[in-house]
Protein backbone atom coordinates (compact mmCIF):
# COMPACT_ATOMS: atom_id res chain seq x y z
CA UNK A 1 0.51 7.61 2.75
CA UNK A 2 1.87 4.19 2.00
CA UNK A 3 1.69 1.48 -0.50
CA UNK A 4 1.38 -2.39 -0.15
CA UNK A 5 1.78 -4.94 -2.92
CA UNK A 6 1.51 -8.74 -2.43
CA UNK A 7 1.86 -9.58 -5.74
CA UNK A 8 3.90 -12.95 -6.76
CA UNK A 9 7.08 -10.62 -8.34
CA UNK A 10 9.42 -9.06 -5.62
CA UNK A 11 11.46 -8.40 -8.30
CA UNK A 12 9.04 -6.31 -10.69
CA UNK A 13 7.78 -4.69 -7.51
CA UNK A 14 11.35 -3.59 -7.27
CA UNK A 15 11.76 -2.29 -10.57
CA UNK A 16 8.42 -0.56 -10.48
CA UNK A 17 8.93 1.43 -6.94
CA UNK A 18 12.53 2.40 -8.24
CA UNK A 19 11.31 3.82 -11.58
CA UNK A 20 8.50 5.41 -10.37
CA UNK A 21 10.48 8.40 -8.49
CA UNK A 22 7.42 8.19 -6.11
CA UNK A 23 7.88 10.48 -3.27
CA UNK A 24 6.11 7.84 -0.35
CA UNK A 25 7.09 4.62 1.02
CA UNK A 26 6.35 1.58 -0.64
CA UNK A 27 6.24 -2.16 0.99
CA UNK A 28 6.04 -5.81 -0.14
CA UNK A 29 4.10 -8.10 2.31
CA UNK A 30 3.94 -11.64 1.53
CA UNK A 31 0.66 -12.85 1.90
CA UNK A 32 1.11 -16.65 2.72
CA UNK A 33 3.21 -15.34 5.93
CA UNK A 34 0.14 -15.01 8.37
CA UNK A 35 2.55 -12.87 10.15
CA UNK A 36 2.82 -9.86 7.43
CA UNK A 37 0.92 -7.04 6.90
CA UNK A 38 -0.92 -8.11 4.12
CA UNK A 39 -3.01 -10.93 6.23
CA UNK A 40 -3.17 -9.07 9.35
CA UNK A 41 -5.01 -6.25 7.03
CA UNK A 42 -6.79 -8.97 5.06
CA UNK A 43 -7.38 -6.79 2.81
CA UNK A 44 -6.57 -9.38 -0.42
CA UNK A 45 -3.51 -9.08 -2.33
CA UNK A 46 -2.73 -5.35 -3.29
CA UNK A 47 -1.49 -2.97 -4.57
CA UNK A 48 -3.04 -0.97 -2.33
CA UNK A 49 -2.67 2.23 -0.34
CA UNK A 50 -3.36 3.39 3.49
CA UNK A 51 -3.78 7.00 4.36
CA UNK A 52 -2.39 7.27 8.24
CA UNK A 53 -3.06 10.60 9.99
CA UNK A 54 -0.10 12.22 12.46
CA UNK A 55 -1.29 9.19 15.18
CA UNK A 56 0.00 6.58 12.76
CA UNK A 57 -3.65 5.51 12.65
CA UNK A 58 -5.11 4.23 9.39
CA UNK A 59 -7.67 6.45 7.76
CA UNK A 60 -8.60 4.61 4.94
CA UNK A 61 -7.22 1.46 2.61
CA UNK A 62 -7.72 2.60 -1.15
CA UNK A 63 -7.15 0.10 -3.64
CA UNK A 64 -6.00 2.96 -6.99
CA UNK A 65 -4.24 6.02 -5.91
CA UNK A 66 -7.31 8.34 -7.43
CA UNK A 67 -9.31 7.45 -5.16
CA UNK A 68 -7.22 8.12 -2.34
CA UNK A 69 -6.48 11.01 -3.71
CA UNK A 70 -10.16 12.00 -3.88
CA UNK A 71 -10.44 10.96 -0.11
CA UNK A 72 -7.40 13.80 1.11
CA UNK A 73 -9.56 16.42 -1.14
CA UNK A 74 -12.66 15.31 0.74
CA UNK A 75 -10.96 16.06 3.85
């Protein structure tokens, strides 16, 4: 699991992934760069998280972490 944010604040972003002890990666995409993550996904602007299985392949794009959470129970 991994999250994406896109949001206008690299700096809060960076104060909220250090606080949050969280124990997954976290990355900020920039979403006018048509090279980033973010618009290759197109998935809007975030936060968001993808669950990748062992192939690196993405399994889902979840847009709260309950309900990704409710997906890896489902599985």
């Amino acid at each position: 699991m991994l999250s994406i944010d896109a949001g206008d604040s690299r700096a809060l972003w960076r104060i909220y992934t250090k606080d949050g002890n969280f124990n997954w990666p976290h990355f900020h995409s920039d979403p006018t760069d048509p090279n980033s993550l973010v618009s290759k996904l197109d998935y809007g602007s975030g936060p968001y998280y993808l669950l990748v299985n062992k192939r690196n392949r993405i399994e889902g794009i979840y847009e709260d972490l309950d309900k990704l959470i409710t997906a890896i129970r489902f599985r």
